[in-house]
C-alpha atoms as a PDB file:
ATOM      1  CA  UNK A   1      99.867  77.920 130.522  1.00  0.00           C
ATOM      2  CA  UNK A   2     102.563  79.850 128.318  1.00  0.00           C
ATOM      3  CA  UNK A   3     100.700  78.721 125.386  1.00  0.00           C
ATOM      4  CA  UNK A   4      97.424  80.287 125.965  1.00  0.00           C
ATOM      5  CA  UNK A   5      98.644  83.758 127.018  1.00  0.00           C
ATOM      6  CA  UNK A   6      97.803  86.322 124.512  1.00  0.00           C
ATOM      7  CA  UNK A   7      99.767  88.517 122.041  1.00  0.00           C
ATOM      8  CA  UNK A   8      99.433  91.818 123.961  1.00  0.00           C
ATOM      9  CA  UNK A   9     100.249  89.726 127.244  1.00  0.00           C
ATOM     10  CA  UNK A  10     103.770  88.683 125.415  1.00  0.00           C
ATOM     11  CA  UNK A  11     104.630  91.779 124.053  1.00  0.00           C
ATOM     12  CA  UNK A  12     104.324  93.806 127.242  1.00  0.00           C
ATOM     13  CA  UNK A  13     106.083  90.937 129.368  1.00  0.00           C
ATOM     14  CA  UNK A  14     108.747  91.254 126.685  1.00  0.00           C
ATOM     15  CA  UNK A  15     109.009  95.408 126.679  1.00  0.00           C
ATOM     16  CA  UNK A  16     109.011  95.595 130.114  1.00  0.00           C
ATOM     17  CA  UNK A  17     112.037  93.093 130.523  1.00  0.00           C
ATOM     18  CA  UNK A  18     113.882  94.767 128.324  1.00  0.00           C
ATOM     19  CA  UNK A  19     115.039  91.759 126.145  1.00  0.00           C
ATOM     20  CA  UNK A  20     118.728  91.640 127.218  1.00  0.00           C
ATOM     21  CA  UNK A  21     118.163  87.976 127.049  1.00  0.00           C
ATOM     22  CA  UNK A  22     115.991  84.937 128.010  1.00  0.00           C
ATOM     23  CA  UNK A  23     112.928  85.622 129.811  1.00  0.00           C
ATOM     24  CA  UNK A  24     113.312  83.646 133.123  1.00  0.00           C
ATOM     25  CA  UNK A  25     110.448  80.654 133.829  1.00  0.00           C
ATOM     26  CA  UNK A  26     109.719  80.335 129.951  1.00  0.00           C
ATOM     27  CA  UNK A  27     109.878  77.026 128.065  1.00  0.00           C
ATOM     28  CA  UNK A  28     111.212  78.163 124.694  1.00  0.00           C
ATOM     29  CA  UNK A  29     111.230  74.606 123.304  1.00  0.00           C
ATOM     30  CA  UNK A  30     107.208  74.479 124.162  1.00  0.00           C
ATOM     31  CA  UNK A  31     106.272  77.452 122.587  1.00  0.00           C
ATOM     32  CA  UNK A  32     103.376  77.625 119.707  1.00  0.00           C
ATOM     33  CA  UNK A  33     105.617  78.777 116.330  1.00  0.00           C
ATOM     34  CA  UNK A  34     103.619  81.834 116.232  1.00  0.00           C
ATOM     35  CA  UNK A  35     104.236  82.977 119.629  1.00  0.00           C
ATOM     36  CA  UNK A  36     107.992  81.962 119.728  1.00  0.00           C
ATOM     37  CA  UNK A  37     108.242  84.017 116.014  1.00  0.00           C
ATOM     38  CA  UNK A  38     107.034  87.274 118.080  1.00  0.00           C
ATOM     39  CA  UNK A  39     109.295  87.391 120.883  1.00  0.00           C
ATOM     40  CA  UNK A  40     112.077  86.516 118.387  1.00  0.00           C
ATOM     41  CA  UNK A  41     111.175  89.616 116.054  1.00  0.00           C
ATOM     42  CA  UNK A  42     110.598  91.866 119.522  1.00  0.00           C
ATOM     43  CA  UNK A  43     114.468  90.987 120.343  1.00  0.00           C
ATOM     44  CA  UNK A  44     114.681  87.843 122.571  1.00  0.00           C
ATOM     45  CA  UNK A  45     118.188  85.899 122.100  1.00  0.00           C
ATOM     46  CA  UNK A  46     116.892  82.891 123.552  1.00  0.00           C
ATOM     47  CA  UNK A  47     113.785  82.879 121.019  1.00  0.00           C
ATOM     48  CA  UNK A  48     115.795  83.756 118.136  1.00  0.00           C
ATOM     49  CA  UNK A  49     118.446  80.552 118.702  1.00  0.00           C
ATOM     50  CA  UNK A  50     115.246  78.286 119.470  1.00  0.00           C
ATOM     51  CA  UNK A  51     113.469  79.151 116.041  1.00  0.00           C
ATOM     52  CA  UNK A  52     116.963  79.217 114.495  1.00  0.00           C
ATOM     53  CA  UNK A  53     116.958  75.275 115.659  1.00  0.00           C
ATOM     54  CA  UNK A  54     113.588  74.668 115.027  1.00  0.00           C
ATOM     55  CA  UNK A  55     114.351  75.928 111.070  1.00  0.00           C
ATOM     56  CA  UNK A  56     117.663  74.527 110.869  1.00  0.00           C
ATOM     57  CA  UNK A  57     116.191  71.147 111.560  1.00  0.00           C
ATOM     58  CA  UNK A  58     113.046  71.376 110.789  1.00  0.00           C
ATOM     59  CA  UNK A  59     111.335  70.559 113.885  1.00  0.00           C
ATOM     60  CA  UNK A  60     107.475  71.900 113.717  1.00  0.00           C
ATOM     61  CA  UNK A  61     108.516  73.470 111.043  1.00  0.00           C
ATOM     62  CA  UNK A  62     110.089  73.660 107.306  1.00  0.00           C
ATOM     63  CA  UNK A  63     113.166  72.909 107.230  1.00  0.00           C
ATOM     64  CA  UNK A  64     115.143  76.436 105.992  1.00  0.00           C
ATOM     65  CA  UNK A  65     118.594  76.673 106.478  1.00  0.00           C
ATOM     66  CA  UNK A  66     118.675  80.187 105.086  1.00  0.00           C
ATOM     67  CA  UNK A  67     116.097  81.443 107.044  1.00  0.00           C
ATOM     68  CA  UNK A  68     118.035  79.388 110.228  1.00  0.00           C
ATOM     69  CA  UNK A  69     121.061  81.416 109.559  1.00  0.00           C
ATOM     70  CA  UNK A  70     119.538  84.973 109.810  1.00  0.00           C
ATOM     71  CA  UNK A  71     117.855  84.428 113.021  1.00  0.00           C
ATOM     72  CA  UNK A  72     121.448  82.852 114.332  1.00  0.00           C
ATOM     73  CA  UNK A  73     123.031  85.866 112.878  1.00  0.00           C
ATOM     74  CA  UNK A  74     120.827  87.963 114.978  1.00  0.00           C
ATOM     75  CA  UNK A  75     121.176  86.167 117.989  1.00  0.00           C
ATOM     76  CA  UNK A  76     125.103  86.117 116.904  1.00  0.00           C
ATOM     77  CA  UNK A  77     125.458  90.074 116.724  1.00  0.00           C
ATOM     78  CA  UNK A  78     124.359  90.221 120.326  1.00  0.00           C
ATOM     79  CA  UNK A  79     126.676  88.037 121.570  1.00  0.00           C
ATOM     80  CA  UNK A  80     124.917  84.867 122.075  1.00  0.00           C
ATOM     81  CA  UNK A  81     127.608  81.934 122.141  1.00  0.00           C
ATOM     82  CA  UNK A  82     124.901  79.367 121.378  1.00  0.00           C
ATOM     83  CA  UNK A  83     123.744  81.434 118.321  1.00  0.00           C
ATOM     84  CA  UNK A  84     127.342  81.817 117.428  1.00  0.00           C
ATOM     85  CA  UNK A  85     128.731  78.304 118.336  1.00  0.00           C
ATOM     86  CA  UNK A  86     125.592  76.790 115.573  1.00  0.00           C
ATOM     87  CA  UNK A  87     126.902  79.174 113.219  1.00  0.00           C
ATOM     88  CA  UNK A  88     130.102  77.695 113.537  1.00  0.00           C
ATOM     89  CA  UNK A  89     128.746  74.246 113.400  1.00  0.00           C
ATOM     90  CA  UNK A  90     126.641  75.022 110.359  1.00  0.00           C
ATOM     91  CA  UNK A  91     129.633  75.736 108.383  1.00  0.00           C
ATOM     92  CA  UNK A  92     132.084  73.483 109.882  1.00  0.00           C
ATOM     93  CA  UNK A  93     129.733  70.444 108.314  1.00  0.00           C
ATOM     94  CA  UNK A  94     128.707  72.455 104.768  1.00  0.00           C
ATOM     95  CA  UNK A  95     124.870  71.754 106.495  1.00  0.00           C
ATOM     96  CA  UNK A  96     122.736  73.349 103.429  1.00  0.00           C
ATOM     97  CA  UNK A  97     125.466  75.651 102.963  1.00  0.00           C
ATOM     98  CA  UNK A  98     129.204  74.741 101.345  1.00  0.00           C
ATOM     99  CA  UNK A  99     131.406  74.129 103.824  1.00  0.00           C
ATOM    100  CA  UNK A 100     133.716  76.782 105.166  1.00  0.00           C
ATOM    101  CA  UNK A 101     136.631  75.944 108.240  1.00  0.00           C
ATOM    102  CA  UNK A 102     137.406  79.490 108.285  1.00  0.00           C
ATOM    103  CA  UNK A 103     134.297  81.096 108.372  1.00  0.00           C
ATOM    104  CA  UNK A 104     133.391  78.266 110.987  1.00  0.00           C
ATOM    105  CA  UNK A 105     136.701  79.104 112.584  1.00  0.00           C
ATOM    106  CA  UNK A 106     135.607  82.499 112.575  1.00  0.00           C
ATOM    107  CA  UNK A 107     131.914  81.661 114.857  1.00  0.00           C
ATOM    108  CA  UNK A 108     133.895  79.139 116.987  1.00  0.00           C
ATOM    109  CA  UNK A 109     136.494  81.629 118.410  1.00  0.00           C
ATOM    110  CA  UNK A 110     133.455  84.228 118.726  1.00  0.00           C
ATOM    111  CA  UNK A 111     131.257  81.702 120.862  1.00  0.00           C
ATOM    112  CA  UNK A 112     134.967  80.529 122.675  1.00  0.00           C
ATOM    113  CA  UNK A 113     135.538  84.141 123.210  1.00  0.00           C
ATOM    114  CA  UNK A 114     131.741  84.571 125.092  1.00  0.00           C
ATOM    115  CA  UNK A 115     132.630  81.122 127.156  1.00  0.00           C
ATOM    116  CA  UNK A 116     132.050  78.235 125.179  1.00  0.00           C
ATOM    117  CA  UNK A 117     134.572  75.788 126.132  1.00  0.00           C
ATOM    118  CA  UNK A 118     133.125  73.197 124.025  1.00  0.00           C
ATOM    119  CA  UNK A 119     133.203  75.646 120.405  1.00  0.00           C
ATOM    120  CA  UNK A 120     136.489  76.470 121.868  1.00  0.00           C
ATOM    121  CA  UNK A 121     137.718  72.780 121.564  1.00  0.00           C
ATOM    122  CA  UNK A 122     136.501  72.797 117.866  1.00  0.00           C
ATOM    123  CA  UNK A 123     138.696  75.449 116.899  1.00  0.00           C
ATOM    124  CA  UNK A 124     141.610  73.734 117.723  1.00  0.00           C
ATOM    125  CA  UNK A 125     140.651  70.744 115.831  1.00  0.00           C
ATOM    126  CA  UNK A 126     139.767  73.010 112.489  1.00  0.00           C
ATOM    127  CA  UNK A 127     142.661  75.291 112.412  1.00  0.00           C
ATOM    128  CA  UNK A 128     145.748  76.205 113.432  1.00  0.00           C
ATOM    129  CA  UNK A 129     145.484  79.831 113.516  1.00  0.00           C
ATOM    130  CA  UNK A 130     141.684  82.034 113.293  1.00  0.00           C
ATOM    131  CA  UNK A 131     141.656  84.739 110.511  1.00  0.00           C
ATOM    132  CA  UNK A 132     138.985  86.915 109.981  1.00  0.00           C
ATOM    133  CA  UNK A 133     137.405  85.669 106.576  1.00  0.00           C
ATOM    134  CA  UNK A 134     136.102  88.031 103.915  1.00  0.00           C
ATOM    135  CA  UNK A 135     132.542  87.427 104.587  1.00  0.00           C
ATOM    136  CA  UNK A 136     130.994  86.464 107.772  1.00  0.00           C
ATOM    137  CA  UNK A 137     127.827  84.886 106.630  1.00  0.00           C
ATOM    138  CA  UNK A 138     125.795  87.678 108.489  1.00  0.00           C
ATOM    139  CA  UNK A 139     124.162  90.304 106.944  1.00  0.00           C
ATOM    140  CA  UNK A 140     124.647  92.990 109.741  1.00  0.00           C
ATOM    141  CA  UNK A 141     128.460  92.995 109.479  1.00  0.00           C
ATOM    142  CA  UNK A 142     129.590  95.196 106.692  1.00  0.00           C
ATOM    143  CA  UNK A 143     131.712  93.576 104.051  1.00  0.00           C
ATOM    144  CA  UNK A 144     131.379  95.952 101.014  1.00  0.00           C
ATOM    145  CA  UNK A 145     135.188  96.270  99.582  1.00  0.00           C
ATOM    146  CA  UNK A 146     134.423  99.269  98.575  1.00  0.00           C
ATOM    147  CA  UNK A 147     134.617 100.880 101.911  1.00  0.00           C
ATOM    148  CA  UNK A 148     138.114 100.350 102.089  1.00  0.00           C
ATOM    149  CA  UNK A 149     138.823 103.190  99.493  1.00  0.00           C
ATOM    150  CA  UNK A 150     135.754 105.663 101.072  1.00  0.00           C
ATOM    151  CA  UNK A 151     135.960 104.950 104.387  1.00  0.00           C
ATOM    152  CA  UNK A 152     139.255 105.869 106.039  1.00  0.00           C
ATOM    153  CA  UNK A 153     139.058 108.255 108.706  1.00  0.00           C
ATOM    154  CA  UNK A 154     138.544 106.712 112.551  1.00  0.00           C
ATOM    155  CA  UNK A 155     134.935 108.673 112.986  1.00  0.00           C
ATOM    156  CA  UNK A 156     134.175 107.089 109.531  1.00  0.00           C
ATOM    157  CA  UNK A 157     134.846 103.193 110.680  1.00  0.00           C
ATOM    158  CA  UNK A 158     132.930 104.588 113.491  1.00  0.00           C
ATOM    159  CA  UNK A 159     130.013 105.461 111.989  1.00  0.00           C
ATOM    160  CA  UNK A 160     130.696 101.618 110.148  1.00  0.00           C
ATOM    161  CA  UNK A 161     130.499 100.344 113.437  1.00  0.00           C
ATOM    162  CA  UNK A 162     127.502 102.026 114.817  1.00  0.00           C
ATOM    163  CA  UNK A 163     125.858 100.828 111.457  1.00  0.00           C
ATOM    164  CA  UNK A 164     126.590  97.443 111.882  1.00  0.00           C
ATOM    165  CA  UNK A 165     124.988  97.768 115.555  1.00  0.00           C
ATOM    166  CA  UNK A 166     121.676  99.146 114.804  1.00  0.00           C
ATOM    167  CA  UNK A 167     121.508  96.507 111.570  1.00  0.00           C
ATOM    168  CA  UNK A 168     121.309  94.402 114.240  1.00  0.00           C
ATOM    169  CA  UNK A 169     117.821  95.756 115.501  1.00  0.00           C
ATOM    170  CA  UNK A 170     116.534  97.240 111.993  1.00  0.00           C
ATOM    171  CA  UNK A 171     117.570  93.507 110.282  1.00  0.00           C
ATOM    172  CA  UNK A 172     118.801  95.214 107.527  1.00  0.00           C
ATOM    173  CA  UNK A 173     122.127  94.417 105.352  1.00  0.00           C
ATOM    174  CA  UNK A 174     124.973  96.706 106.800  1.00  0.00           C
ATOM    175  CA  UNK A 175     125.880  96.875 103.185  1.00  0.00           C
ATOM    176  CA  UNK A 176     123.057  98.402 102.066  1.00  0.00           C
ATOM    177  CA  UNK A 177     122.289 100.817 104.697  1.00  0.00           C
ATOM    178  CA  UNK A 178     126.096 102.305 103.958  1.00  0.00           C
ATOM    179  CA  UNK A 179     125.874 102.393 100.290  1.00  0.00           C
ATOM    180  CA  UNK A 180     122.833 104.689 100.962  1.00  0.00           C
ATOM    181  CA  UNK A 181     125.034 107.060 103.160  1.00  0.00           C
ATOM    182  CA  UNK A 182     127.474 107.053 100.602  1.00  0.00           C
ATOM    183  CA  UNK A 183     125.754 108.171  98.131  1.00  0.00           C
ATOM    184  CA  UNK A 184     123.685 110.567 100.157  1.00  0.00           C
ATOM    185  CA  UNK A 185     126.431 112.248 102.394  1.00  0.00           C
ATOM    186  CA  UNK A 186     129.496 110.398 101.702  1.00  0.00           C
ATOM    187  CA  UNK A 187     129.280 109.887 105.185  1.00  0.00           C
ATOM    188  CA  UNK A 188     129.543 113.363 106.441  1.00  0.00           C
ATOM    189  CA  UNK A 189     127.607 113.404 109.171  1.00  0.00           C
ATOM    190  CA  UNK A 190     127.036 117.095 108.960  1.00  0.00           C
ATOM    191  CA  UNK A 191     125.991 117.512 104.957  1.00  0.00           C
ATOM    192  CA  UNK A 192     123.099 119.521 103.896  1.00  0.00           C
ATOM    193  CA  UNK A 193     121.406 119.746 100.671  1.00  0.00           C
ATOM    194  CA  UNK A 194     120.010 122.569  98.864  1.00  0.00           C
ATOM    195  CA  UNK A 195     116.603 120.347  99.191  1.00  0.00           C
ATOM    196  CA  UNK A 196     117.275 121.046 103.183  1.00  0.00           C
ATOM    197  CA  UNK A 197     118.021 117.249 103.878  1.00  0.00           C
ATOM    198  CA  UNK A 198     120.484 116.690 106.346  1.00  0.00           C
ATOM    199  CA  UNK A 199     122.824 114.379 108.001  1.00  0.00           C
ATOM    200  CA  UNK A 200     124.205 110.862 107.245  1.00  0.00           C
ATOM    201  CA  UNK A 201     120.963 109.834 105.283  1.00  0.00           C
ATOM    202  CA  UNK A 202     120.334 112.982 104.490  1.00  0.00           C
ATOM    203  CA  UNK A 203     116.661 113.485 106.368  1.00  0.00           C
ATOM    204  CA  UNK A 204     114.485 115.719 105.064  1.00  0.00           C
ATOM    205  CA  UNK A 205     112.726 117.292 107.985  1.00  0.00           C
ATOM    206  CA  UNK A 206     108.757 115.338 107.038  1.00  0.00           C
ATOM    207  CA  UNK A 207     111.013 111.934 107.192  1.00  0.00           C
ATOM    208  CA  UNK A 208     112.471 113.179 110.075  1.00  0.00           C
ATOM    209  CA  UNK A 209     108.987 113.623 111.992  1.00  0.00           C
ATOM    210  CA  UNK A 210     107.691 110.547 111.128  1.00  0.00           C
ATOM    211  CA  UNK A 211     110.146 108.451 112.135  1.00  0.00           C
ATOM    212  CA  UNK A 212     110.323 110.201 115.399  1.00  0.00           C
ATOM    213  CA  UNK A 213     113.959 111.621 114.595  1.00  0.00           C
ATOM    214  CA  UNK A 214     114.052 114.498 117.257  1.00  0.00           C
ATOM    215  CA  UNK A 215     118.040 115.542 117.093  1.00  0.00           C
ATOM    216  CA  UNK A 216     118.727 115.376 113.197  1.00  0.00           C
ATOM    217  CA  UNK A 217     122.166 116.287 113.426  1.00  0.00           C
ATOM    218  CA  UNK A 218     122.866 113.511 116.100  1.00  0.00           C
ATOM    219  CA  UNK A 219     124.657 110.805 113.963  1.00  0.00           C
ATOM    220  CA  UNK A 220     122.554 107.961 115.554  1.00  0.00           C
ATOM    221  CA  UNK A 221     119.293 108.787 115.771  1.00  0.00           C
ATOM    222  CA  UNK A 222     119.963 110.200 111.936  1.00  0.00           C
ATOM    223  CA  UNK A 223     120.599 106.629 111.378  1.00  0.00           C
ATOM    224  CA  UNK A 224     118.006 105.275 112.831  1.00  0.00           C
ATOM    225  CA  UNK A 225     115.539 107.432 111.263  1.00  0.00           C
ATOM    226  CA  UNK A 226     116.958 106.320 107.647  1.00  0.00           C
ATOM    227  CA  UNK A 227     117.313 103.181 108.428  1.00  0.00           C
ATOM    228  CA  UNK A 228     113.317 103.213 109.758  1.00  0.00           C
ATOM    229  CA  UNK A 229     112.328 104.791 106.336  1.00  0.00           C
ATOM    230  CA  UNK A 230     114.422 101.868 104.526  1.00  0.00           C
ATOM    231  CA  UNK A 231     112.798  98.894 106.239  1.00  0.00           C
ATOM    232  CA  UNK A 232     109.303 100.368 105.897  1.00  0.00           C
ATOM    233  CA  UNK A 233     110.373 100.747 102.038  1.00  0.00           C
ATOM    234  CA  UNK A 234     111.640  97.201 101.544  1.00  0.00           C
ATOM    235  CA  UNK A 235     108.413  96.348 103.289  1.00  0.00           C
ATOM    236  CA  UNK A 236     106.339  98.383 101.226  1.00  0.00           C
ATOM    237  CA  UNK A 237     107.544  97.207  98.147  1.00  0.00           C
ATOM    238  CA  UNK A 238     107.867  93.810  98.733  1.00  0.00           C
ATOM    239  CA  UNK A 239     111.689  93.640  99.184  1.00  0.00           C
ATOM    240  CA  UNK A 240     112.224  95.035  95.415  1.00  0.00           C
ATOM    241  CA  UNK A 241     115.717  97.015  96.334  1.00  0.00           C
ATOM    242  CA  UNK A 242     115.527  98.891  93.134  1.00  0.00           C
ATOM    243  CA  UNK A 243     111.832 100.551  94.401  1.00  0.00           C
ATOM    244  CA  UNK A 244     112.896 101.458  97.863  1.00  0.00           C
ATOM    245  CA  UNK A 245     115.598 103.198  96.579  1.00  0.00           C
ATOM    246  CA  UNK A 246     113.742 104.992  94.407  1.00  0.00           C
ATOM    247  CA  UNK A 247     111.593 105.705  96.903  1.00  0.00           C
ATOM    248  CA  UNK A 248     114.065 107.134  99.606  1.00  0.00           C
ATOM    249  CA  UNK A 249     115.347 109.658  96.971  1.00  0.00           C
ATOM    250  CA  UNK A 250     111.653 110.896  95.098  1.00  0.00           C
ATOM    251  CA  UNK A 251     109.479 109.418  97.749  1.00  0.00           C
ATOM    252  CA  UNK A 252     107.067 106.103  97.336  1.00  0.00           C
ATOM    253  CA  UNK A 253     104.182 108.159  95.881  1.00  0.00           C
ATOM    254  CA  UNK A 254     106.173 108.686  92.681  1.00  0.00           C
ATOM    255  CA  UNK A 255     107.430 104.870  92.554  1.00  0.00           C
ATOM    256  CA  UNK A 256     103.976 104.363  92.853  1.00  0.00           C
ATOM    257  CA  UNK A 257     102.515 106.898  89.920  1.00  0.00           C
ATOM    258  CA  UNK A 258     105.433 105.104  87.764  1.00  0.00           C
ATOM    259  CA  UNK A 259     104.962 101.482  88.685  1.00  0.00           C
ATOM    260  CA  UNK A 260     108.954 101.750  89.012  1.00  0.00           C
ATOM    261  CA  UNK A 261     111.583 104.333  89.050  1.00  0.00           C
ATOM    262  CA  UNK A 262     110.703 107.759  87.840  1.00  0.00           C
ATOM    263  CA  UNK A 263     112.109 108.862  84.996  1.00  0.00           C
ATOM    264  CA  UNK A 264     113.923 111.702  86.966  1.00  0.00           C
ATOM    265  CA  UNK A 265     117.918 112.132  85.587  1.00  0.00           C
ATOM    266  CA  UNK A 266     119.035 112.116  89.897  1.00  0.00           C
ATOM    267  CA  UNK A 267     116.796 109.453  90.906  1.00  0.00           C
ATOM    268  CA  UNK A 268     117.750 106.609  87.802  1.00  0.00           C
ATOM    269  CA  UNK A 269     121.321 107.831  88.250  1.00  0.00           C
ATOM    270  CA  UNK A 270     120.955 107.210  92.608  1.00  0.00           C
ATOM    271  CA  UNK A 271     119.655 104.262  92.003  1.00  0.00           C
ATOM    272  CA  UNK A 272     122.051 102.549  89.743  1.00  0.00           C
ATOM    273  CA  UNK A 273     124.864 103.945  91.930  1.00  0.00           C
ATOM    274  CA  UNK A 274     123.874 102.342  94.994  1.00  0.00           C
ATOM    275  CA  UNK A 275     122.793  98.638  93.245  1.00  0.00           C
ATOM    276  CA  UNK A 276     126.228  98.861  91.698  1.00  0.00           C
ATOM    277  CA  UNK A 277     127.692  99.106  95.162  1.00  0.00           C
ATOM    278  CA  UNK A 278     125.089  96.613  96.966  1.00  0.00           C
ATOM    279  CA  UNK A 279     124.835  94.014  93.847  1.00  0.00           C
ATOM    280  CA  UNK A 280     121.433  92.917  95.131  1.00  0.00           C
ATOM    281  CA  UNK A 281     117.982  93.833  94.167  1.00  0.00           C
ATOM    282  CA  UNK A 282     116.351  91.919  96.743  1.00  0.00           C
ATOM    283  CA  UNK A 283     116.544  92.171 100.614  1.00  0.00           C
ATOM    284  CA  UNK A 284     114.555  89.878 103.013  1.00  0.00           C
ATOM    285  CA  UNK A 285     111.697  91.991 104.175  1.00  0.00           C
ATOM    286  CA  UNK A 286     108.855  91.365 107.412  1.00  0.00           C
ATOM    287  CA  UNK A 287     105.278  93.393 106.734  1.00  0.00           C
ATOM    288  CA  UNK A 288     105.367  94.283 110.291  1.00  0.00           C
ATOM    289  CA  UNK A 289     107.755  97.125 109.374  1.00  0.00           C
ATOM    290  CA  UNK A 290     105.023  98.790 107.461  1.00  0.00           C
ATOM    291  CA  UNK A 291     103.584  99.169 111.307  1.00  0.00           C
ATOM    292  CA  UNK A 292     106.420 102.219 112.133  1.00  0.00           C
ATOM    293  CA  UNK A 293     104.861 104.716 110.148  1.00  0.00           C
ATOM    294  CA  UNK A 294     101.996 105.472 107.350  1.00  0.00           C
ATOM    295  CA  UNK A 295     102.516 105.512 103.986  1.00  0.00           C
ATOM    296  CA  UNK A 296     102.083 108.700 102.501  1.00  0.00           C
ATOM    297  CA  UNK A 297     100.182 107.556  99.648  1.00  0.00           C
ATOM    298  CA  UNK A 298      97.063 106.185 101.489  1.00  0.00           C
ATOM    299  CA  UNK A 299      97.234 103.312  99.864  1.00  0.00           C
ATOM    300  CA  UNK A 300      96.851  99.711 101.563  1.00  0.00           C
ATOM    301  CA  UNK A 301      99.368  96.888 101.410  1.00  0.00           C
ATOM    302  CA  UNK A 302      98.022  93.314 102.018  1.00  0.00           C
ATOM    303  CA  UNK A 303      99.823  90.935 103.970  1.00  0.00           C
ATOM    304  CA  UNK A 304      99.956  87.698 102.380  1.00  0.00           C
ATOM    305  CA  UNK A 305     101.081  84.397 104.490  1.00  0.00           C
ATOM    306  CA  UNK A 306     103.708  83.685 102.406  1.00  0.00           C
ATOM    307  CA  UNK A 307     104.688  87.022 102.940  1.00  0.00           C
ATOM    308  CA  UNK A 308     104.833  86.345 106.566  1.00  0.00           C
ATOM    309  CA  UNK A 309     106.752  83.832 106.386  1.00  0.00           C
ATOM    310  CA  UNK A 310     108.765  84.266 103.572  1.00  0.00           C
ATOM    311  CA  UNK A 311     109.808  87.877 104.492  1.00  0.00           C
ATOM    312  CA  UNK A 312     112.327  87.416 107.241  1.00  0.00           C
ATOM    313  CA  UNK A 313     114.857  85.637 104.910  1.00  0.00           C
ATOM    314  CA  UNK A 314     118.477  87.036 104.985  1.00  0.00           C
ATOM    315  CA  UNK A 315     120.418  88.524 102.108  1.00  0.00           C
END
């Protein structure tokens, strides 16, 4: 029956639940890929572990490890022990990835910690003590070393933190997201341009409207609003780092007019700041994003199936 409900059918069952977790009477393992794809993407832990094991291996679907990874990762950063316990599994046995007994370590104790007895035996047998390793394999957890030198104060790991939690529901790289507020407000949550943009991500107050930022000076819906405008970016221009960035400091219509960055001294010198910090030019992207708001341009962007796919890989 589940597989011949509709898409608007899903979505509102989803909303209305709230996706804290599974939705009860649902057969995850017999959902069509398309369906079980949506309520991942709307939030559902249970969804996001079950297409996490149907990519890790490759049941009903190509096999992608990568792509495996980001949805556990998701599912991880809420605090699902089965999300976190495959993590752990996935680099205990170097499966597509090398192998890693501290970063596996690392999942183990997490899904232990949430009640896993059974990821809490495999700690034990992997090492003698868990250490938190440099990276975590998951994009939402900030890692830049930089941050260590810029980011001292207790309402700056804060803001870190509260980063790291919305990453969660904007899938966007932690890293990235606080290179931007570095270089826009050094995060100083109450900075103000002479250009009149304010905040963390330094919201003009057009960006501010349309990404339904009501309270510009409170630090999290700031966030969120800059965050928003990023994601519909990296959708807009096809995950190309270098282009949404240009775009969040001179807008996309002149990324557009200029097939690249403008030749503006500010913008060329924003954008090489921030790559130098995030040392990536490409983030995984979804074409949904470009769903949140217009672009200002008027211009269409076609979604491609391989874009559809492809998009959701992590960084």
């Amino acid at each position: 029956m589940m597989q011949k409900l509709g898409r608007f059918f899903i979505a509102s069952l989803l909303l209305s639940l709230s996706l804290s977790g599974p939705v009860l009477g649902i057969n995850y393992a017999k959902l069509p890929l398309e369906q079980l794809t949506e309520m991942a993407n709307m939030g559902d832990q249970a969804a996001q572990v079950e297409l996490a094991t149907a990519l890790e291996h490759g049941e009903g679907v190509k096999k992608d490890i990568e792509l495996a990874i980001t949805w556990y990762c998701l599912a991880a950063g809420r605090g699902s022990a089965d999300a976190q316990r495959s993590l752990g599994w996935i680099y205990a046995n170097g499966k597509g990835v090398k192998r890693d007994d501290k970063l596996a370590a690392y999942w183990l104790d997490k899904a232990a910690g949430s009640g896993d007895d059974y990821a809490a035996r495999l700690v034990k047998r992997l090492v003698d003590r868990v250490g938190k390793p440099d990276k975590t394999g998951c994009s939402h957890v900030a890692s830049a070393p930089w941050l260590r030198g810029r980011c001292v104060t207790s309402s700056c790991r804060k803001i870190i933190k509260m980063v790291e939690r919305l990453a969660v529901d904007y899938r966007l790289d932690a890293n990235l997201v606080l290179a931007v507020i570095s270089a826009e407000s050094a995060f100083n949550p109450a900075a103000r341009s002479a250009k009149n943009a304010q905040g963390l991500m330094q919201l003009i107050p057009e960006t501010a409207k349309r990404f339904g930022v009501k309270n510009v000076w409170d630090k999290e819906e700031n966030l969120r609003g800059g965050m928003a405008y990023l994601r519909w970016l990296l959708a807009y221009f096809n995950g190309n780092v270098e282009h949404a960035l240009a775009g969040y400091n001179a807008g996309e219509n002149r990324v557009v007019q200029y097939n690249g960055v403008p030749p503006y001294a500010e913008t060329k010198a924003y954008v090489k700041r921030i790559l130098s910090d995030y040392g990536k030019r490409f983030h995984h992207f979804d074409k949904s994003w470009l769903t949140s708001a217009q672009p200002t341009t008027g211009l269409s962007v076609v979604q491609t199936e391989k874009d559809a796919i492809r998009g959701t890989l992590g960084g």
